[in-house]
N, C-alpha and C. Protein backbone atom coordinates (compact mmCIF):
# COMPACT_ATOMS: atom_id res chain seq x y z
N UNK A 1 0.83 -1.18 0.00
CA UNK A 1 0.00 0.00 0.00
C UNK A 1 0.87 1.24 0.00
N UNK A 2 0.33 2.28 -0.70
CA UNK A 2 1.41 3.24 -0.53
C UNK A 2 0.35 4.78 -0.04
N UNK A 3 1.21 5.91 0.86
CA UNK A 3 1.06 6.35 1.32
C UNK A 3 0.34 7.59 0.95
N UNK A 4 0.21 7.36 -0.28
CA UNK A 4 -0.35 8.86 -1.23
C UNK A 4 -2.26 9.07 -1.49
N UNK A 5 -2.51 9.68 -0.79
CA UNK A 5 -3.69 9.97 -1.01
C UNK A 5 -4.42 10.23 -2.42
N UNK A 6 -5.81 10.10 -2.06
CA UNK A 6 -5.81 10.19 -3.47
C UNK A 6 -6.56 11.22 -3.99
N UNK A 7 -6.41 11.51 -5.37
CA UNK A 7 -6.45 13.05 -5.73
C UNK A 7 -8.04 13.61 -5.50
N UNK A 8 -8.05 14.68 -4.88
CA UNK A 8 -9.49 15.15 -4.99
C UNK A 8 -9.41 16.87 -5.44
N UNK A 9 -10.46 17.23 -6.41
CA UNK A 9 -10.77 18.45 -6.38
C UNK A 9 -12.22 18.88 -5.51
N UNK A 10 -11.31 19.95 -5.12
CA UNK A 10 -12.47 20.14 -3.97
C UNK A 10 -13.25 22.06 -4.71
N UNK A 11 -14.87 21.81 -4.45
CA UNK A 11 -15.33 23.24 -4.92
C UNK A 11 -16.10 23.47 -3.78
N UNK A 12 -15.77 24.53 -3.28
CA UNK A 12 -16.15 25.37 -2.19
C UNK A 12 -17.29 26.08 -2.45
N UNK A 13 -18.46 25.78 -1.72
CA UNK A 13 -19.69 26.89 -1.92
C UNK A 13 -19.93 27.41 -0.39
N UNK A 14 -21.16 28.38 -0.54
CA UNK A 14 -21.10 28.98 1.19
C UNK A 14 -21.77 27.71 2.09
N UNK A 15 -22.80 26.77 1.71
CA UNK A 15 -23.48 26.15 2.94
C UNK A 15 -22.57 24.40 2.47
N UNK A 16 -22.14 24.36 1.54
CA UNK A 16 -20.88 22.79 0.84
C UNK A 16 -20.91 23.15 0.30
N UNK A 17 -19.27 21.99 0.21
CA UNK A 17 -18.23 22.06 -0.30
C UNK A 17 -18.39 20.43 -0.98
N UNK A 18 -18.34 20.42 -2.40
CA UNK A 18 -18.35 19.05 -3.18
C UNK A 18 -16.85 18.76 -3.19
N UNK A 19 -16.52 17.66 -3.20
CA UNK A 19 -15.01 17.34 -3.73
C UNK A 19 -15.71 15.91 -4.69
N UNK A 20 -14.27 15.95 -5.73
CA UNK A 20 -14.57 14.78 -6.73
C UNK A 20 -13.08 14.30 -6.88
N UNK A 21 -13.22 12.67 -7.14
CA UNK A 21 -12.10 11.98 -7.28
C UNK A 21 -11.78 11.76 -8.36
N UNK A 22 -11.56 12.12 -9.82
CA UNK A 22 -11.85 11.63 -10.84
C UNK A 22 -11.29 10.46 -11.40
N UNK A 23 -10.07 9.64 -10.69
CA UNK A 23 -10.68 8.19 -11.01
C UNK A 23 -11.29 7.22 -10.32
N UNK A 24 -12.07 7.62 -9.59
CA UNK A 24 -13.81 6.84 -9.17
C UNK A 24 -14.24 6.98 -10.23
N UNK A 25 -14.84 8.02 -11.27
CA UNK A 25 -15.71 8.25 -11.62
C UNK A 25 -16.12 7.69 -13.03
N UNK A 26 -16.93 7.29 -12.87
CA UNK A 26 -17.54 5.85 -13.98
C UNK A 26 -18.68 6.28 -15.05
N UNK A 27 -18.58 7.73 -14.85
CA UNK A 27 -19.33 8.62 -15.88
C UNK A 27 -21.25 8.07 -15.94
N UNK A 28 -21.75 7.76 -14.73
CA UNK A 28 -22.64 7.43 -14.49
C UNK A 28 -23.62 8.63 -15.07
N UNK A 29 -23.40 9.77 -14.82
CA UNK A 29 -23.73 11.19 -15.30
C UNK A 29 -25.11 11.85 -14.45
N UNK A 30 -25.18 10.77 -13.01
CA UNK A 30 -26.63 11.21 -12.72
C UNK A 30 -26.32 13.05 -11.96
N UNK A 31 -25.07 13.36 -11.81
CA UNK A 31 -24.78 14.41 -11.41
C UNK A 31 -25.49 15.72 -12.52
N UNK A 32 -25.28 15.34 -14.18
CA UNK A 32 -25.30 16.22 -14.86
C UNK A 32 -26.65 16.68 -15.02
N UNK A 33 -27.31 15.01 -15.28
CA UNK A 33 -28.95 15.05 -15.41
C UNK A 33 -29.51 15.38 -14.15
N UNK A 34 -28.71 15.28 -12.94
CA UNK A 34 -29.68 15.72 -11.87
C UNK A 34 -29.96 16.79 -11.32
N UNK A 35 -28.87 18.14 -11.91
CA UNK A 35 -28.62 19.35 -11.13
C UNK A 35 -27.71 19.86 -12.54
N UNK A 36 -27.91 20.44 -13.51
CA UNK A 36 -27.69 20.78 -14.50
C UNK A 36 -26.97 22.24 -14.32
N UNK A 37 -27.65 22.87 -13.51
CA UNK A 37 -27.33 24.02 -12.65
C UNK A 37 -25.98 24.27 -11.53
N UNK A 38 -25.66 23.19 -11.70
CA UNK A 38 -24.48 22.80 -10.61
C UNK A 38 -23.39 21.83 -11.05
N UNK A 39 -23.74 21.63 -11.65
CA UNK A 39 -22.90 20.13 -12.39
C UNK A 39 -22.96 20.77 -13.98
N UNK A 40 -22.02 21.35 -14.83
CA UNK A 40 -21.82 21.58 -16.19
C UNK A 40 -20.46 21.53 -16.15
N UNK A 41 -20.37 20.16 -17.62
CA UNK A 41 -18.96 19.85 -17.98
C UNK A 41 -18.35 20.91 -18.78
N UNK A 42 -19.73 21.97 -19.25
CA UNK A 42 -19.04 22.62 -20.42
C UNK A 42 -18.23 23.84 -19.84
N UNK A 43 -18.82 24.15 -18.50
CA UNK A 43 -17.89 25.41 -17.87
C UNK A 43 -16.77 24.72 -17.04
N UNK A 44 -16.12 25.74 -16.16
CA UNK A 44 -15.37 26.39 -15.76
C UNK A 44 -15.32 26.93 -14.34
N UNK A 45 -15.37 26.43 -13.31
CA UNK A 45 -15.00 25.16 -12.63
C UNK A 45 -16.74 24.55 -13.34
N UNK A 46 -16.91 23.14 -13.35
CA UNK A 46 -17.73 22.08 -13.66
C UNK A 46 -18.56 21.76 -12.50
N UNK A 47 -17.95 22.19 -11.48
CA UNK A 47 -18.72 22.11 -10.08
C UNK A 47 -18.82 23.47 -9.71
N UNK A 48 -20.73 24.03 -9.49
CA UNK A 48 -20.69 25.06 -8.89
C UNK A 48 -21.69 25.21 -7.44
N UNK A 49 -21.47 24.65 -6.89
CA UNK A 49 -22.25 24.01 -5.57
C UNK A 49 -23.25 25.74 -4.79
N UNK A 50 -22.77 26.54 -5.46
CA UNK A 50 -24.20 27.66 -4.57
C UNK A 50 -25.35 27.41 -6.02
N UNK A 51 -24.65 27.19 -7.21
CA UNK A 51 -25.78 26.88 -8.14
C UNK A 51 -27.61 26.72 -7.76
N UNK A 52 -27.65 26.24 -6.63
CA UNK A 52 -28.33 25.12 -6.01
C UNK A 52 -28.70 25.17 -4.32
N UNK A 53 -29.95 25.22 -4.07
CA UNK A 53 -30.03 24.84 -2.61
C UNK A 53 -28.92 23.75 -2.40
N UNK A 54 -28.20 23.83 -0.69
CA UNK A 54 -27.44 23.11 -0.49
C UNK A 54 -27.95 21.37 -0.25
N UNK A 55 -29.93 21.37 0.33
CA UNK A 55 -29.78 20.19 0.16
C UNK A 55 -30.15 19.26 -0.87
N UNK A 56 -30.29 20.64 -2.16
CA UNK A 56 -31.01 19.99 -3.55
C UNK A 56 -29.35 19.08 -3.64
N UNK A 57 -28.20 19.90 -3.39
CA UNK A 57 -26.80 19.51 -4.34
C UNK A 57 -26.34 18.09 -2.90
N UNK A 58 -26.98 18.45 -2.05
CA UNK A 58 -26.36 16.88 -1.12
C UNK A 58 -27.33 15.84 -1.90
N UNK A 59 -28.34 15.95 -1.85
CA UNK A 59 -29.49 14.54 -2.86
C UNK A 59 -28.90 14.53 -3.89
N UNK A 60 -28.11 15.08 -4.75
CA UNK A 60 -28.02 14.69 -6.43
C UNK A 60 -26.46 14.32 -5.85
N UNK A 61 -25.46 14.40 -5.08
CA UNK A 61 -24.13 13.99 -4.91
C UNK A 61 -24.70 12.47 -4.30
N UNK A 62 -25.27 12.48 -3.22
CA UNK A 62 -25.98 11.27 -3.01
C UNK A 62 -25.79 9.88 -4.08
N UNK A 63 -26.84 10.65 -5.34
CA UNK A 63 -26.87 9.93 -6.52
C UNK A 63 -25.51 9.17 -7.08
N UNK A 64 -24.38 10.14 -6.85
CA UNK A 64 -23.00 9.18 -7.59
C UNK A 64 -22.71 7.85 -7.51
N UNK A 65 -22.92 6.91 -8.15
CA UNK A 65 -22.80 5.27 -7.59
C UNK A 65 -21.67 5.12 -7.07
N UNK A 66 -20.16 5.59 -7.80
CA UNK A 66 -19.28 5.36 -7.12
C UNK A 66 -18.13 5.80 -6.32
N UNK A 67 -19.42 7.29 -5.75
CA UNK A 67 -18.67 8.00 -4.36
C UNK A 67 -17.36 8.63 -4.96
N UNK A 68 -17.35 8.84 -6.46
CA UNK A 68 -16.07 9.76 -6.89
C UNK A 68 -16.97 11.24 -6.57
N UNK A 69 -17.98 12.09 -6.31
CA UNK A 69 -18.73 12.95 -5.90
C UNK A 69 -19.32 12.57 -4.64
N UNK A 70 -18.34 13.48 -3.45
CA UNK A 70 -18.55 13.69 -2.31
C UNK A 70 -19.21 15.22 -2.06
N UNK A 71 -19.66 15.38 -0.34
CA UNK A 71 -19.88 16.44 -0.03
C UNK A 71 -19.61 16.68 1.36
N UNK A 72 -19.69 17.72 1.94
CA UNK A 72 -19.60 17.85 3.30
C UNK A 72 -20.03 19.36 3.35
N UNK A 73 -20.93 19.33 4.24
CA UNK A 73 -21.88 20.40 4.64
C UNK A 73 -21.14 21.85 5.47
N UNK A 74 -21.33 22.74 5.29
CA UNK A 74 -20.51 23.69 5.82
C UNK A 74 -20.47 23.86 7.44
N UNK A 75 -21.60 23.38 7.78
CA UNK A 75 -21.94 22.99 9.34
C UNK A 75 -20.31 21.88 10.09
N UNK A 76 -19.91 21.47 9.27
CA UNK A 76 -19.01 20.41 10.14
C UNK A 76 -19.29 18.94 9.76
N UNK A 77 -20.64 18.58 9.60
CA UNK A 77 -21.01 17.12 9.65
C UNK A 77 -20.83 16.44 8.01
N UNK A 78 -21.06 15.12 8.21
CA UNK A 78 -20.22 14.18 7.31
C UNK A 78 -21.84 14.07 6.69
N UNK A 79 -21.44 13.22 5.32
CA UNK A 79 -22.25 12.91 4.41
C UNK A 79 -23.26 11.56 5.42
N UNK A 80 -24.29 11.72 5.39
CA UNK A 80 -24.76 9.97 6.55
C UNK A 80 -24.79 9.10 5.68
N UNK A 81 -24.42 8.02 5.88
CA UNK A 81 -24.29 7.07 5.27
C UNK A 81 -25.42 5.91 5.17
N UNK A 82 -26.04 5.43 3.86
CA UNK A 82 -27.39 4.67 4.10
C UNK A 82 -27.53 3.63 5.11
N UNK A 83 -28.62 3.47 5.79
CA UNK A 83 -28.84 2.69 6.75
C UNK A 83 -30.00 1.45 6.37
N UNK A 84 -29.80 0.20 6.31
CA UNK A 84 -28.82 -0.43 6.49
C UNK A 84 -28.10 -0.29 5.26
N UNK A 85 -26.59 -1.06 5.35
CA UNK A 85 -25.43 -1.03 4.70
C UNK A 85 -26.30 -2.14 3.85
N UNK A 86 -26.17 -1.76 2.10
CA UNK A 86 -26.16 -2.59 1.52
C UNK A 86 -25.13 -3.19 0.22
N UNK A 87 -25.18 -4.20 0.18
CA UNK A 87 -24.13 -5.15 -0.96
C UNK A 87 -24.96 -5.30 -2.05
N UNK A 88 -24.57 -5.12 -3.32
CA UNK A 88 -25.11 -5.79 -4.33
C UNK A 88 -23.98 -6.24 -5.69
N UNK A 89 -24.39 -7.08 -6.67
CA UNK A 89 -23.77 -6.74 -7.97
C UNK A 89 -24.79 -6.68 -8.90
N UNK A 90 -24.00 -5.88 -9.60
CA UNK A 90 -24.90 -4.99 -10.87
C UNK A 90 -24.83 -5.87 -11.90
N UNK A 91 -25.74 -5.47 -13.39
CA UNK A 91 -25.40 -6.45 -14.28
C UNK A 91 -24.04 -6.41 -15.00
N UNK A 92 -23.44 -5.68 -15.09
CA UNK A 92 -21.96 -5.35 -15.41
C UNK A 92 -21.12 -5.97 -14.22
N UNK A 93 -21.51 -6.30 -13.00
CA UNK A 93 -20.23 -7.40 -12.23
C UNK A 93 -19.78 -6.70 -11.21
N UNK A 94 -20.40 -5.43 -11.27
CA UNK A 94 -19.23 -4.28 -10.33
C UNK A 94 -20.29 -4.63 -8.98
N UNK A 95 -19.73 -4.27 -7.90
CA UNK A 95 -20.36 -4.76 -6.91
C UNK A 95 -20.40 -3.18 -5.83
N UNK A 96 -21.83 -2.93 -5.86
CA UNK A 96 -22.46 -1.62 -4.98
C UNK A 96 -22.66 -1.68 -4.21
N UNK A 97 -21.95 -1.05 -3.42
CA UNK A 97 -21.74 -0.97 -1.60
C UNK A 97 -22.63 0.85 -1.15
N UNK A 98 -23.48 0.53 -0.67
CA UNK A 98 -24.02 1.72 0.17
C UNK A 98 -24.03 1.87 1.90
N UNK A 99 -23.58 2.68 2.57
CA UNK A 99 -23.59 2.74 3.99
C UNK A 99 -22.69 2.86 4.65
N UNK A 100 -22.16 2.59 5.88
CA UNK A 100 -21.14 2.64 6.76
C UNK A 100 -20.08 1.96 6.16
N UNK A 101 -19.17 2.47 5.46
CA UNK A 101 -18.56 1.23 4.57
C UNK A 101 -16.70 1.80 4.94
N UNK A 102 -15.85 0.96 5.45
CA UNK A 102 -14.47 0.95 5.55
C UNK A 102 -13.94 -0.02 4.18
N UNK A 103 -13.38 0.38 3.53
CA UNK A 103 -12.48 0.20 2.10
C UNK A 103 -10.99 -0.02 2.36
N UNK A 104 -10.33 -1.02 2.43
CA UNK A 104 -8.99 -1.27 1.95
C UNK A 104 -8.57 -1.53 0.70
N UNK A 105 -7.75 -0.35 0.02
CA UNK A 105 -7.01 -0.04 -1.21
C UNK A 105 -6.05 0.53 -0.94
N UNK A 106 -5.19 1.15 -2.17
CA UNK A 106 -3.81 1.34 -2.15
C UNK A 106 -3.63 2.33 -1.08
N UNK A 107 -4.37 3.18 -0.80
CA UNK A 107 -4.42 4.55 0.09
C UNK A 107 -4.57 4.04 1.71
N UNK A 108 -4.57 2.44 2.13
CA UNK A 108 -4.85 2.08 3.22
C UNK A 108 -6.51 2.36 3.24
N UNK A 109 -6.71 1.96 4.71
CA UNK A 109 -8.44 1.89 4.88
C UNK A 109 -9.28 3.46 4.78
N UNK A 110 -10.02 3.90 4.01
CA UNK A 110 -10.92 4.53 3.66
C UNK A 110 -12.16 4.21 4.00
N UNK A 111 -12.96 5.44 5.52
CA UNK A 111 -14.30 5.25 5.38
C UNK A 111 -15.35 6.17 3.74
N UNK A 112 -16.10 5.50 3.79
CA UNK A 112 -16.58 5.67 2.25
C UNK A 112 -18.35 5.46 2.95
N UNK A 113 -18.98 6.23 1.79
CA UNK A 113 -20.65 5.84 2.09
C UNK A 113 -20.88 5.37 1.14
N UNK A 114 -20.26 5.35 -0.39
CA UNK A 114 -20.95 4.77 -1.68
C UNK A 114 -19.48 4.26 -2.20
N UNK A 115 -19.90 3.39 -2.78
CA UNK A 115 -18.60 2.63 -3.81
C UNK A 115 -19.21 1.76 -5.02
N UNK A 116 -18.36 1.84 -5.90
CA UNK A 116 -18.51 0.64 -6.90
C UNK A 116 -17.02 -0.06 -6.95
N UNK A 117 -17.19 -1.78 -6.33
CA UNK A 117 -15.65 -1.69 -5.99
C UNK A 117 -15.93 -2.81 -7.57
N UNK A 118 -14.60 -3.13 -8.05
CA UNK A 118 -14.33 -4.15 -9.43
C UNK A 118 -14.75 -5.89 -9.21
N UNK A 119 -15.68 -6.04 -9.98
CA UNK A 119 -16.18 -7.32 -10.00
C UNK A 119 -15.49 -8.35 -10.33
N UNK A 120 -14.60 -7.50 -11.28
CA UNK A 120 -13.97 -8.32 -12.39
C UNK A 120 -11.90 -8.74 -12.10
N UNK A 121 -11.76 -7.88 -11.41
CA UNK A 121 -10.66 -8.43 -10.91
C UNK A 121 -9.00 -7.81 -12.09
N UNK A 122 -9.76 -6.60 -13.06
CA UNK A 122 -9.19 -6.03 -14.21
C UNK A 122 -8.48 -4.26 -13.50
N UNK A 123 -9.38 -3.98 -12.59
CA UNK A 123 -8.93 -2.50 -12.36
C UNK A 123 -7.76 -2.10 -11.62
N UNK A 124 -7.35 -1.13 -12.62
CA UNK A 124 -6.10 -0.56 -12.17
C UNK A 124 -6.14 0.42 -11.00
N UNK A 125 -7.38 0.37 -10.34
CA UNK A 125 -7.58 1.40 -9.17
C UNK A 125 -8.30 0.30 -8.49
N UNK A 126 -8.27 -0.46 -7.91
CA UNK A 126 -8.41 -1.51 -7.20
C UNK A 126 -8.21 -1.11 -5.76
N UNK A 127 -9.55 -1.31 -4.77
CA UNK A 127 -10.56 -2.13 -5.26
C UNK A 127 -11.63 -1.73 -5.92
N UNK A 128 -11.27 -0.54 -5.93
CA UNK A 128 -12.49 0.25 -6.77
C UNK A 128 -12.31 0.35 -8.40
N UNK A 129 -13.62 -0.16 -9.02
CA UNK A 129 -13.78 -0.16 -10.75
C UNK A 129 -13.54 0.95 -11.61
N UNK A 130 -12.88 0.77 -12.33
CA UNK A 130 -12.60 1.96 -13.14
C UNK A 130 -12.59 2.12 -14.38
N UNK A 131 -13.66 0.51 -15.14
CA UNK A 131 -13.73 0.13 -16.25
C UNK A 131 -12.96 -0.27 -17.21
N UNK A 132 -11.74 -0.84 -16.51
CA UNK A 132 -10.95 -1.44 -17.33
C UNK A 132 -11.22 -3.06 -17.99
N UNK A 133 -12.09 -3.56 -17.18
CA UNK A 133 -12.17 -5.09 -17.72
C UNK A 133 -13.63 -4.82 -18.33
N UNK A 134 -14.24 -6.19 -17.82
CA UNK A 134 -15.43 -6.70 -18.89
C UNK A 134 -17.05 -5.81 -18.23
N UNK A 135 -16.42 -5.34 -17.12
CA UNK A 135 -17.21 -3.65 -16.45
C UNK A 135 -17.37 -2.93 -17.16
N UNK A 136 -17.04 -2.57 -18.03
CA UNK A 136 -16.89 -1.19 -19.04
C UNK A 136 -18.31 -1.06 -19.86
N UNK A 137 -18.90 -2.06 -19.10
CA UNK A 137 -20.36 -2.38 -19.57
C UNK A 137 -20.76 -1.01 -19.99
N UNK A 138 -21.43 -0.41 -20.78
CA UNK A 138 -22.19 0.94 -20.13
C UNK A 138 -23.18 0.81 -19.42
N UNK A 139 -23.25 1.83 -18.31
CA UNK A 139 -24.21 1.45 -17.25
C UNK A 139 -25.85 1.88 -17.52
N UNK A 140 -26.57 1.03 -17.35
CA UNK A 140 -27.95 0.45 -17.29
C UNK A 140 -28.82 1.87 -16.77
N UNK A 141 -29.93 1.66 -17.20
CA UNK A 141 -31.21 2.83 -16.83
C UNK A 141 -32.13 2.25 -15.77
N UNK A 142 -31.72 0.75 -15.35
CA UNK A 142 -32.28 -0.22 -15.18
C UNK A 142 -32.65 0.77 -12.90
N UNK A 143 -33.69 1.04 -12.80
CA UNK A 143 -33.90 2.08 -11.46
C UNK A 143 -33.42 1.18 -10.46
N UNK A 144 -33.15 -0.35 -10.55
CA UNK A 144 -32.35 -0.62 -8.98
C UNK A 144 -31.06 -0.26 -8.80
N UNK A 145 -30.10 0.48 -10.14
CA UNK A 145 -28.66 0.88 -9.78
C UNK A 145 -29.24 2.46 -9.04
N UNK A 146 -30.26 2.97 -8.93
CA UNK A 146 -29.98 4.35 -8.37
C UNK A 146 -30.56 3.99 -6.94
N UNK A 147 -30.28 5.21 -6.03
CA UNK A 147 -30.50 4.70 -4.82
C UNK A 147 -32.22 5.04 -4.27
N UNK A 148 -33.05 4.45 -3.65
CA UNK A 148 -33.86 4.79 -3.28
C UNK A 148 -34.88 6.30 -3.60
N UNK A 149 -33.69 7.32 -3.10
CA UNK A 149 -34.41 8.41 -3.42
C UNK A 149 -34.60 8.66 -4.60
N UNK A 150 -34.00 8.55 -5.06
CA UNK A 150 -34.22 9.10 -6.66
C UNK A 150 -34.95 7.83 -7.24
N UNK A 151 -35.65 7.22 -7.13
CA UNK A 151 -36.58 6.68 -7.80
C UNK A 151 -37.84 7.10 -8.39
């Protein structure tokens, strides 16, 4: 394991602050379709978190399947994590973790609330998917990959 954290851009608004990992991110896109207003690839920063009531932009970060779009509230407190913790695999193999979730990868143990870790045993960001193997599925419309709320 090595000691290097891993990269995040972080965008500062007055009530949160989003940070994104961009290799988590599995181009799921529910960020773009969900808050269009806050999430545009075509500008400059791409994250604009006052865009947006702060808890319209915590529900659509929510949405990211694989927790490369975080948030943390300007208050101090952490993202909550779904209750109960659930496991699944998707039809692409990748396996969706929601909740209280501790992660061992290269960065050592990481608490995490959402993940898509690699089904397939191909990713170069291991344990988390990054569509290098037979994952690269494109991902499904299919409403059990999104989480509850957004149904």
């Amino acid at each position: 394991m090595t000691d290097e954290k891993p990269k995040l851009k972080e965008y500062a608004g007055e009530g949160i602050t989003v940070t994104f990992e961009p290799r988590r991110c599995l181009h799921a896109a529910e960020c773009v379709r969900g808050l269009p207003a806050v999430f545009d690839l075509e500008k400059r920063p791409w994250v604009r978190p006052d865009g947006a009531d702060t808890a319209l932009v915590a529900e659509v970060v929510r949405r990211c399947p694989s927790g490369a779009l975080q948030y943390h509230p300007a208050d101090g407190s952490a993202e909550p994590p779904d209750s109960p913790t659930t496991v699944r695999r998707n039809a692409a193999g990748q396996l969706v973790l929601r909740g209280d979730l501790s992660v061992a990868g290269e960065q050592g143990v990481r608490h995490e609330t959402r993940v898509m870790l690699c089904g397939c045993g191909a990713s170069g960001n291991q344990p988390y998917c990054d569509h290098s193997g037979p994952c690269a599925a494109p991902p499904t419309d299919d409403p059990v990959d999104r989480p509850a709320e957004s149904r």
